[in-house]
PDB file of N, CA and C in Angstrom:
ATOM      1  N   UNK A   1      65.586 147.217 147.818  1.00  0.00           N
ATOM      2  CA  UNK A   1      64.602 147.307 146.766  1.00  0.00           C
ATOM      3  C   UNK A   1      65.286 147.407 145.396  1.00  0.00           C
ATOM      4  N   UNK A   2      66.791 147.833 145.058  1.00  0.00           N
ATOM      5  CA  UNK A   2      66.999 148.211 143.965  1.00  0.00           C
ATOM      6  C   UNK A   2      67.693 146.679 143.616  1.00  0.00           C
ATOM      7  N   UNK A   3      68.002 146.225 144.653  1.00  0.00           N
ATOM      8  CA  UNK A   3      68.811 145.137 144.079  1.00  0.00           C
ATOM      9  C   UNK A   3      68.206 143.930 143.580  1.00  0.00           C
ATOM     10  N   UNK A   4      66.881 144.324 144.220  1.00  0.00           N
ATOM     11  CA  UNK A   4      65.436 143.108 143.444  1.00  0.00           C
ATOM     12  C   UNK A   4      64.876 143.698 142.447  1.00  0.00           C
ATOM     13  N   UNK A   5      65.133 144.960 142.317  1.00  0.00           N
ATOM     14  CA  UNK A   5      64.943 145.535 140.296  1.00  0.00           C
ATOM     15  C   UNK A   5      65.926 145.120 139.661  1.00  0.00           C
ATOM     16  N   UNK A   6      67.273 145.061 140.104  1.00  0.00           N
ATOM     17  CA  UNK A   6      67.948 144.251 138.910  1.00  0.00           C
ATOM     18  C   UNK A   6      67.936 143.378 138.754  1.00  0.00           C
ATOM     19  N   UNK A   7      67.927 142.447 140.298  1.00  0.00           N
ATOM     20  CA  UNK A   7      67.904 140.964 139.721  1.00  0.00           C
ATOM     21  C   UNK A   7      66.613 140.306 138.939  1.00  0.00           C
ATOM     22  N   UNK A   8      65.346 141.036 139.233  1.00  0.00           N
ATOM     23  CA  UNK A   8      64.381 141.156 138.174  1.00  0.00           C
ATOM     24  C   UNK A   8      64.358 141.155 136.631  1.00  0.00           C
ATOM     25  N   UNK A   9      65.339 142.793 136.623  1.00  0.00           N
ATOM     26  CA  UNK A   9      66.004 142.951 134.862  1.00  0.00           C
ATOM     27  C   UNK A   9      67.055 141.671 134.383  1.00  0.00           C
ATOM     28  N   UNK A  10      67.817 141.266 135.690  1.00  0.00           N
ATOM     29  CA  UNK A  10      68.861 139.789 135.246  1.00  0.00           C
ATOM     30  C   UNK A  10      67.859 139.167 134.979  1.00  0.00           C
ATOM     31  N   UNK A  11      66.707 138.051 135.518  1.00  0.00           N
ATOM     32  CA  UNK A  11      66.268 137.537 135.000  1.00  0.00           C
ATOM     33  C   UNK A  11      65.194 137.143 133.820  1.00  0.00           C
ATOM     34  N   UNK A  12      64.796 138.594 133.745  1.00  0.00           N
ATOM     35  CA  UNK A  12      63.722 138.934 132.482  1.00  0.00           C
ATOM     36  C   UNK A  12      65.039 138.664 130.961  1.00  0.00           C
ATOM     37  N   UNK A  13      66.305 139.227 131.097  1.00  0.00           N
ATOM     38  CA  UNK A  13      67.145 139.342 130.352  1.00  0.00           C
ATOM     39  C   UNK A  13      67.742 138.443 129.774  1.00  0.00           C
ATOM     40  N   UNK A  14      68.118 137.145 130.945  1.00  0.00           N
ATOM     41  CA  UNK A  14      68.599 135.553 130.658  1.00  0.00           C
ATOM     42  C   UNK A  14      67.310 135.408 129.749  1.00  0.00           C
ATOM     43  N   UNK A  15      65.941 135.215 130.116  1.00  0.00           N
ATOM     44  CA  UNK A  15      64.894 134.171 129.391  1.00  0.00           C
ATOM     45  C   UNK A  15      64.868 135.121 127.861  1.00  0.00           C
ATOM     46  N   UNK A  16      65.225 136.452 127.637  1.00  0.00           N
ATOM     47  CA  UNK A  16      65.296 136.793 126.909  1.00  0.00           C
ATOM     48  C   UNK A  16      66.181 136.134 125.526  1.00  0.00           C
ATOM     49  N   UNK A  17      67.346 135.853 126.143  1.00  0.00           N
ATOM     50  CA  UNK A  17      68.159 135.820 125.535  1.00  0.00           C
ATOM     51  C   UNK A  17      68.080 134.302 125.434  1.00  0.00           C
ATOM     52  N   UNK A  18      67.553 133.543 125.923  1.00  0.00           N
ATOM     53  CA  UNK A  18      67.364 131.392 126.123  1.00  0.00           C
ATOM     54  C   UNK A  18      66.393 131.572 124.932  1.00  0.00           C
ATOM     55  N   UNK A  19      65.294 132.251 125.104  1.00  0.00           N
ATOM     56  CA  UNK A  19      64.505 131.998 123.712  1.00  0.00           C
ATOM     57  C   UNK A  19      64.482 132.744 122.674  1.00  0.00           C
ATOM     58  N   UNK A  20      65.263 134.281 122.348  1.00  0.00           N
ATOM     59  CA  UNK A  20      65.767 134.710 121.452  1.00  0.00           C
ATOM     60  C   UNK A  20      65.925 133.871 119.731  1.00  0.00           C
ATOM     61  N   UNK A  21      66.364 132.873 119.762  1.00  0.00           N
ATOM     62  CA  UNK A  21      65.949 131.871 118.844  1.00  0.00           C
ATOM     63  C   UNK A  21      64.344 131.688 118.159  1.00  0.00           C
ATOM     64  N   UNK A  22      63.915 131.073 119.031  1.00  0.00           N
ATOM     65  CA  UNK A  22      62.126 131.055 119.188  1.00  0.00           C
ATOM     66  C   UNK A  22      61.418 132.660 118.866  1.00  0.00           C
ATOM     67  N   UNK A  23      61.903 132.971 119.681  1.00  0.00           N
ATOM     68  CA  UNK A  23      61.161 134.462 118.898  1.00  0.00           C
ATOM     69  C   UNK A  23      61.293 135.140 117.915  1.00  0.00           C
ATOM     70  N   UNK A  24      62.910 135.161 117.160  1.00  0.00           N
ATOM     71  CA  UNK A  24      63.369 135.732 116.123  1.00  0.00           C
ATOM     72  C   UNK A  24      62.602 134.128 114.946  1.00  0.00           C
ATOM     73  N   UNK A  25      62.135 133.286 114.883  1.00  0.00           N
ATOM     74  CA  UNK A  25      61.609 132.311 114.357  1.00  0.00           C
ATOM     75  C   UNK A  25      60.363 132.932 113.753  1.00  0.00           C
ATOM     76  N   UNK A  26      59.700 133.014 115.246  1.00  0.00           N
ATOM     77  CA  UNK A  26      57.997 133.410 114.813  1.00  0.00           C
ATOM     78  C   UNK A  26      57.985 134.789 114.699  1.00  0.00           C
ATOM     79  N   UNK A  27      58.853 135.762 114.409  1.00  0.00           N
ATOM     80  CA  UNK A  27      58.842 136.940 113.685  1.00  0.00           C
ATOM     81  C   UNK A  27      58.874 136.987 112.762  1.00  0.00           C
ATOM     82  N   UNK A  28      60.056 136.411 112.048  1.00  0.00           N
ATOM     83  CA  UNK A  28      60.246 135.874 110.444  1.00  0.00           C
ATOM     84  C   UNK A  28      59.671 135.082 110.036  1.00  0.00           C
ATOM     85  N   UNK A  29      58.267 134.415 110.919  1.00  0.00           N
ATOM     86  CA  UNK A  29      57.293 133.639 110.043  1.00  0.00           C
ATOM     87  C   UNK A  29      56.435 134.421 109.787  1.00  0.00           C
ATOM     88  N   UNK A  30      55.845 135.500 110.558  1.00  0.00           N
ATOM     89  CA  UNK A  30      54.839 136.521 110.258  1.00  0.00           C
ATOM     90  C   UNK A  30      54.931 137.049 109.915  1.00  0.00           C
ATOM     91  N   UNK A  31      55.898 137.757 109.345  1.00  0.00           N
ATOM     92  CA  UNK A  31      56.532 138.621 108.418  1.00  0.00           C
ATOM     93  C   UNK A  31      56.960 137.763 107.110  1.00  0.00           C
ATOM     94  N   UNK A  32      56.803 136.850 106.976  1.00  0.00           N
ATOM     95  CA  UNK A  32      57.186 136.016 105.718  1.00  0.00           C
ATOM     96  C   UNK A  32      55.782 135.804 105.012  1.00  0.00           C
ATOM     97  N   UNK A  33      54.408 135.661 106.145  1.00  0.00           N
ATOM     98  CA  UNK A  33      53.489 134.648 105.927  1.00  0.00           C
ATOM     99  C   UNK A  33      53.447 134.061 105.468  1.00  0.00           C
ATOM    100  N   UNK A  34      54.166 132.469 106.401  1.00  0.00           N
ATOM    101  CA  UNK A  34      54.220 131.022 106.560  1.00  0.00           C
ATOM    102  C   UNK A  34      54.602 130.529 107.527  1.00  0.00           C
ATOM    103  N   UNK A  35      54.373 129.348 108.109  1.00  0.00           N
ATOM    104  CA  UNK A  35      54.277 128.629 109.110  1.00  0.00           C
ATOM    105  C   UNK A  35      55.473 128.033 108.922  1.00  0.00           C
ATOM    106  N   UNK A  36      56.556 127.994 109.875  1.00  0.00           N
ATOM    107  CA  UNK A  36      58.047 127.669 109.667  1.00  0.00           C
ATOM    108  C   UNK A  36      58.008 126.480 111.079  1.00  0.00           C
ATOM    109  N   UNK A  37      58.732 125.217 111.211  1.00  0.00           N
ATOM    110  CA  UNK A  37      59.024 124.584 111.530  1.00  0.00           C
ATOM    111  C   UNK A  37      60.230 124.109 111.583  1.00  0.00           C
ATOM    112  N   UNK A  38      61.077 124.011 112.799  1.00  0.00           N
ATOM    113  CA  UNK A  38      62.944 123.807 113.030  1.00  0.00           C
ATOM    114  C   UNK A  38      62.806 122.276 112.451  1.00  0.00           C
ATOM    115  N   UNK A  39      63.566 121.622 111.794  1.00  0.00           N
ATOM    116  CA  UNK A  39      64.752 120.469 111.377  1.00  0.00           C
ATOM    117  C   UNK A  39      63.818 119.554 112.165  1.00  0.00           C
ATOM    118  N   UNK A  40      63.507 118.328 112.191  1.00  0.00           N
ATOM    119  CA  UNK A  40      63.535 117.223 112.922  1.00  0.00           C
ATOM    120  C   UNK A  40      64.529 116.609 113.664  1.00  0.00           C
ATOM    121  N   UNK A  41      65.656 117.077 112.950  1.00  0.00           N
ATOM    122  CA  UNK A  41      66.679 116.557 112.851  1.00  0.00           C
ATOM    123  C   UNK A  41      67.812 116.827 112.822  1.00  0.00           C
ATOM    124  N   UNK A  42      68.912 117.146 113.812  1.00  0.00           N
ATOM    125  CA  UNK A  42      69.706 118.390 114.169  1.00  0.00           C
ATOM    126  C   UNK A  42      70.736 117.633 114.407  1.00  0.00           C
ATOM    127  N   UNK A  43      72.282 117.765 113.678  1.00  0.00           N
ATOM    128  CA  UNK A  43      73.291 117.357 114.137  1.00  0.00           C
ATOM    129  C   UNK A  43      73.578 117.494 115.506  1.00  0.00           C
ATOM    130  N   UNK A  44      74.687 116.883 115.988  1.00  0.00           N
ATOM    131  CA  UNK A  44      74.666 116.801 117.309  1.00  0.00           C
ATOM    132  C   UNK A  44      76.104 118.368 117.297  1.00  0.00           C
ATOM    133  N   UNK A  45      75.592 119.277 118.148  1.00  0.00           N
ATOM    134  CA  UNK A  45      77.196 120.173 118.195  1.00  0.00           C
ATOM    135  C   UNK A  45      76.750 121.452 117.726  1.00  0.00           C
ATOM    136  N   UNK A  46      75.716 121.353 116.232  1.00  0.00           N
ATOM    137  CA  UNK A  46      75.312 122.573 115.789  1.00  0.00           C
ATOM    138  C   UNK A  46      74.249 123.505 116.447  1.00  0.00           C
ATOM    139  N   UNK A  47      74.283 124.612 116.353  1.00  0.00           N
ATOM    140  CA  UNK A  47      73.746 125.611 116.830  1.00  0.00           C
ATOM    141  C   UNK A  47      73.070 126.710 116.341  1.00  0.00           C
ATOM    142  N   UNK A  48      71.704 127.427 116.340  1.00  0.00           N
ATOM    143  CA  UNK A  48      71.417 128.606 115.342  1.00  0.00           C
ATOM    144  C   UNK A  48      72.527 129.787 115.212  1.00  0.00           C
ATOM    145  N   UNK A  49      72.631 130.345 114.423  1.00  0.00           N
ATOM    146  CA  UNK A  49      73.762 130.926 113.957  1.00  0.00           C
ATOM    147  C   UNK A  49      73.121 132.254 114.202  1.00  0.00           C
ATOM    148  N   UNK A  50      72.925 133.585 114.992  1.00  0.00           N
ATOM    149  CA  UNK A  50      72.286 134.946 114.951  1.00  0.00           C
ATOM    150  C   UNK A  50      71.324 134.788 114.358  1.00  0.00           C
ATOM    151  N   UNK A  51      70.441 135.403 114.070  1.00  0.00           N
ATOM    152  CA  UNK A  51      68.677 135.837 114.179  1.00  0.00           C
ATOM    153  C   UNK A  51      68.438 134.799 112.882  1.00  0.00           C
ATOM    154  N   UNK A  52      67.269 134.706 112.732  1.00  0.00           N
ATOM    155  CA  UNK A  52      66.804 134.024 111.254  1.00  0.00           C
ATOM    156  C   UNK A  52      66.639 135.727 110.427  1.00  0.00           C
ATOM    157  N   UNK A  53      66.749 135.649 109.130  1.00  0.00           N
ATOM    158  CA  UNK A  53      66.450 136.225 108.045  1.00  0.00           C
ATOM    159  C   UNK A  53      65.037 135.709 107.209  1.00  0.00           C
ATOM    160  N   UNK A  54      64.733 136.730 106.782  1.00  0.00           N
ATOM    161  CA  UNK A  54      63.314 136.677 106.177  1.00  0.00           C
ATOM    162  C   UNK A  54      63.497 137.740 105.052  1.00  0.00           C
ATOM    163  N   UNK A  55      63.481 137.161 103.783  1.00  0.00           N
ATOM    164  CA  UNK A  55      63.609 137.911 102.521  1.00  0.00           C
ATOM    165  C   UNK A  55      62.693 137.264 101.439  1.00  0.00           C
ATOM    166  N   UNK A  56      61.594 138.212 100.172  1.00  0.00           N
ATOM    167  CA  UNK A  56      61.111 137.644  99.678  1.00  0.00           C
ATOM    168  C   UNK A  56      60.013 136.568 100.046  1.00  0.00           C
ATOM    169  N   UNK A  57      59.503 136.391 101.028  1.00  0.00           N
ATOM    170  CA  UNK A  57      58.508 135.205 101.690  1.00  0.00           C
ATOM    171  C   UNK A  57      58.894 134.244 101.634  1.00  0.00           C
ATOM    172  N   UNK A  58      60.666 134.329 102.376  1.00  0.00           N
ATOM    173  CA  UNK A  58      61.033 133.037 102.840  1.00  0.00           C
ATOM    174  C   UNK A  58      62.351 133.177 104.095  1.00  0.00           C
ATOM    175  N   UNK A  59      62.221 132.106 104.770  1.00  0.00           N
ATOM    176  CA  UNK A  59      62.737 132.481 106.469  1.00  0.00           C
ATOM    177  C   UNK A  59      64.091 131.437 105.858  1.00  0.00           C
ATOM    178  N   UNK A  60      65.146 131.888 106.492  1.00  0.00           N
ATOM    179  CA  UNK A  60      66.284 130.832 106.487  1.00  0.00           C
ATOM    180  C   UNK A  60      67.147 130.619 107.857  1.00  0.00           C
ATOM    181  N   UNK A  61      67.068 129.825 107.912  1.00  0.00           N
ATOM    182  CA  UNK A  61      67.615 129.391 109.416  1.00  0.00           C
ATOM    183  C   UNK A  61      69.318 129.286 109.261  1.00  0.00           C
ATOM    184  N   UNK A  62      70.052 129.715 109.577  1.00  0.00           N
ATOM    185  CA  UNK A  62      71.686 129.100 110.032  1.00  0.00           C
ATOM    186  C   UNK A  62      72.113 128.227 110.888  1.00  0.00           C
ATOM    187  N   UNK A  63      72.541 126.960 110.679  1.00  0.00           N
ATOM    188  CA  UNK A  63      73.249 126.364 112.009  1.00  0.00           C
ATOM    189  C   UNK A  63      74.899 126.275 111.996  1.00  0.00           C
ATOM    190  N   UNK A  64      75.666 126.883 112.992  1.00  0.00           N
ATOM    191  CA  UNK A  64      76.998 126.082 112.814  1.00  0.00           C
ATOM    192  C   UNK A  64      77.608 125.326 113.918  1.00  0.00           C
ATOM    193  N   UNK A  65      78.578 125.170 113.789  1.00  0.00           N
ATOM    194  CA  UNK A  65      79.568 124.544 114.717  1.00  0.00           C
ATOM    195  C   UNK A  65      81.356 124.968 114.208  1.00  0.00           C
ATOM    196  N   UNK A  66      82.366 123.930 114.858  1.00  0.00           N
ATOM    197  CA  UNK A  66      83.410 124.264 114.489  1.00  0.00           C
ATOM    198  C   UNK A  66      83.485 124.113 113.008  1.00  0.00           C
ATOM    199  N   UNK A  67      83.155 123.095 112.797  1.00  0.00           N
ATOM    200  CA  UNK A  67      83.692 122.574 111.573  1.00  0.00           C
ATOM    201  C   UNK A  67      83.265 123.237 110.425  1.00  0.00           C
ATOM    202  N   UNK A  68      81.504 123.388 110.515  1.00  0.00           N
ATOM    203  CA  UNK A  68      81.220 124.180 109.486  1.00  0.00           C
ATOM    204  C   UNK A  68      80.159 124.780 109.575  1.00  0.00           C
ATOM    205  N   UNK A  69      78.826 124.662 108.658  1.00  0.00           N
ATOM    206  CA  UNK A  69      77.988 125.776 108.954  1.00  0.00           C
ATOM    207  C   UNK A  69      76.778 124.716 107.596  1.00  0.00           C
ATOM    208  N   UNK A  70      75.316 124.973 108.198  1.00  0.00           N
ATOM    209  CA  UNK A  70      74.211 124.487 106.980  1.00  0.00           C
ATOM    210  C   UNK A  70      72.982 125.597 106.949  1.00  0.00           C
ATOM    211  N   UNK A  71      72.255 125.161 106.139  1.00  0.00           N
ATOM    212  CA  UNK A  71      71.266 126.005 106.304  1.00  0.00           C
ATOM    213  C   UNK A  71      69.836 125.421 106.254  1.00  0.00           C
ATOM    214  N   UNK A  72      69.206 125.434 106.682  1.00  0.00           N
ATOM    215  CA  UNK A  72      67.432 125.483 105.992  1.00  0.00           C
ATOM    216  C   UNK A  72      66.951 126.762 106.017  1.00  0.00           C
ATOM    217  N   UNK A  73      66.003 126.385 104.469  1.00  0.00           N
ATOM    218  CA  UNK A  73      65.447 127.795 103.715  1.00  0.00           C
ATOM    219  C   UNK A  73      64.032 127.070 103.845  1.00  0.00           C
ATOM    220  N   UNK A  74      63.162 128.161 104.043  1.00  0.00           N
ATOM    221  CA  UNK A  74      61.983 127.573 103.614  1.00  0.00           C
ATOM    222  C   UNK A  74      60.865 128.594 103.537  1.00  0.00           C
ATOM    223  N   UNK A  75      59.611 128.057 102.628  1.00  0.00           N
ATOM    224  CA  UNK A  75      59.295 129.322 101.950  1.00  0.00           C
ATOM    225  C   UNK A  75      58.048 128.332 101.468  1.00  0.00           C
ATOM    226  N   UNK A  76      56.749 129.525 101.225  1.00  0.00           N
ATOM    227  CA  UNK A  76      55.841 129.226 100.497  1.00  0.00           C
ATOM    228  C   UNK A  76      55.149 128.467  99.647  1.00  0.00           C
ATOM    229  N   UNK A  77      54.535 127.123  99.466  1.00  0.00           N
ATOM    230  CA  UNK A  77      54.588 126.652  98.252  1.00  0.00           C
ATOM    231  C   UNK A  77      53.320 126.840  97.561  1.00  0.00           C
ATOM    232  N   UNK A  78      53.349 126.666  96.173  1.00  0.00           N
ATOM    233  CA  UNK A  78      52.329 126.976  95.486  1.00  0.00           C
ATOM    234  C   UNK A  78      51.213 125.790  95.399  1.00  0.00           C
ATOM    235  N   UNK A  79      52.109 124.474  95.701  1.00  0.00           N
ATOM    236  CA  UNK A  79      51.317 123.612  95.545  1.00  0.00           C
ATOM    237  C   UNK A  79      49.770 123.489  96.758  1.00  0.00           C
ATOM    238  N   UNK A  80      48.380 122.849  96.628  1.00  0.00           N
ATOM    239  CA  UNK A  80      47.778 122.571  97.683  1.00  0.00           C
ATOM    240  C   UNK A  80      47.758 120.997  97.748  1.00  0.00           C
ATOM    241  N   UNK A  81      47.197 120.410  98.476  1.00  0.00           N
ATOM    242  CA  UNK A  81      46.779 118.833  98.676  1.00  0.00           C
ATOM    243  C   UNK A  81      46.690 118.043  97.506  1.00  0.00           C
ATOM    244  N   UNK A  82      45.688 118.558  96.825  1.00  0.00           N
ATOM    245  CA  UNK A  82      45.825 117.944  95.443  1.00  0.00           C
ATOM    246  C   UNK A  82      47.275 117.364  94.568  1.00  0.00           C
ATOM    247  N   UNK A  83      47.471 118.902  94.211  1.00  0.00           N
ATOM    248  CA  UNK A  83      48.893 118.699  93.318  1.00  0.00           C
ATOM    249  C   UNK A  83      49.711 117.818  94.327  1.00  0.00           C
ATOM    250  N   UNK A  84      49.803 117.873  95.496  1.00  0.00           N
ATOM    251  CA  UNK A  84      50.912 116.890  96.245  1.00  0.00           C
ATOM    252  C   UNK A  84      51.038 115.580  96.048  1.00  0.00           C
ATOM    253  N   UNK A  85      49.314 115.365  96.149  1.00  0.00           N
ATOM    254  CA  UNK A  85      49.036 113.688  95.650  1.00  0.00           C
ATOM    255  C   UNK A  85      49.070 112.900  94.193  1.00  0.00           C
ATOM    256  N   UNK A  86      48.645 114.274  93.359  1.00  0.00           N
ATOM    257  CA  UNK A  86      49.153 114.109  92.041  1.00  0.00           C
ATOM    258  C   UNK A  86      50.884 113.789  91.622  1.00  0.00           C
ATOM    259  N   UNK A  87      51.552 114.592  91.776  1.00  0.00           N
ATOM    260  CA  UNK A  87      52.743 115.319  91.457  1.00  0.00           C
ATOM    261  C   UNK A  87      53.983 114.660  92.383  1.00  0.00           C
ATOM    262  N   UNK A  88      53.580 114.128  93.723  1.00  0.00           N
ATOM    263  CA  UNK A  88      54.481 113.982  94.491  1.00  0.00           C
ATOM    264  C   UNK A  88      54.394 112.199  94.737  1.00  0.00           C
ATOM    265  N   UNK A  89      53.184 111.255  95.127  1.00  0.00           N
ATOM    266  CA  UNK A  89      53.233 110.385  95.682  1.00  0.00           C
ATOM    267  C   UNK A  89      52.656 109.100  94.263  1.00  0.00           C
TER     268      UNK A  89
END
């Protein structure tokens, strides 16, 4: 019986730690209030870098690898629909 409580705690602990990413994400979006979305578009090699940060109502993501390290910041905008179509297109 005890050895199917740990291997229980092993596996509650792995999925913990596989989506650790994902969850430290949608923490620092709710705590930011804003809807945060990962890269489309992800070098091949790079990796999230420890938890996201959330300062000021805005989440910043880390990725590195050997070589080096990037970031996406992202954060609130003031603009709505309008100004986008005005201002942007």
């Amino acid at each position: 019986m005890l050895s199917v409580s740990v291997a229980g705690l092993a596996v509650l602990g792995y999925l913990t730690y596989i989506n650790l990413p994902d969850l430290s994400v949608k923490l620092a979006a709710m705590q930011a209030g804003i809807d945060i979305a990962y890269p489309s578009y992800q070098p091949q090699g790079y990796e999230i870098k420890g938890l996201i940060s959330n300062k000021d109502g805005a989440v910043a993501i880390a990725y590195n690898n050997k070589s080096g390290e990037y970031h996406v910041n992202q954060q609130k905008s003031s603009w709505d629909s309008v100004a986008v179509i005005s201002n942007y297109i």
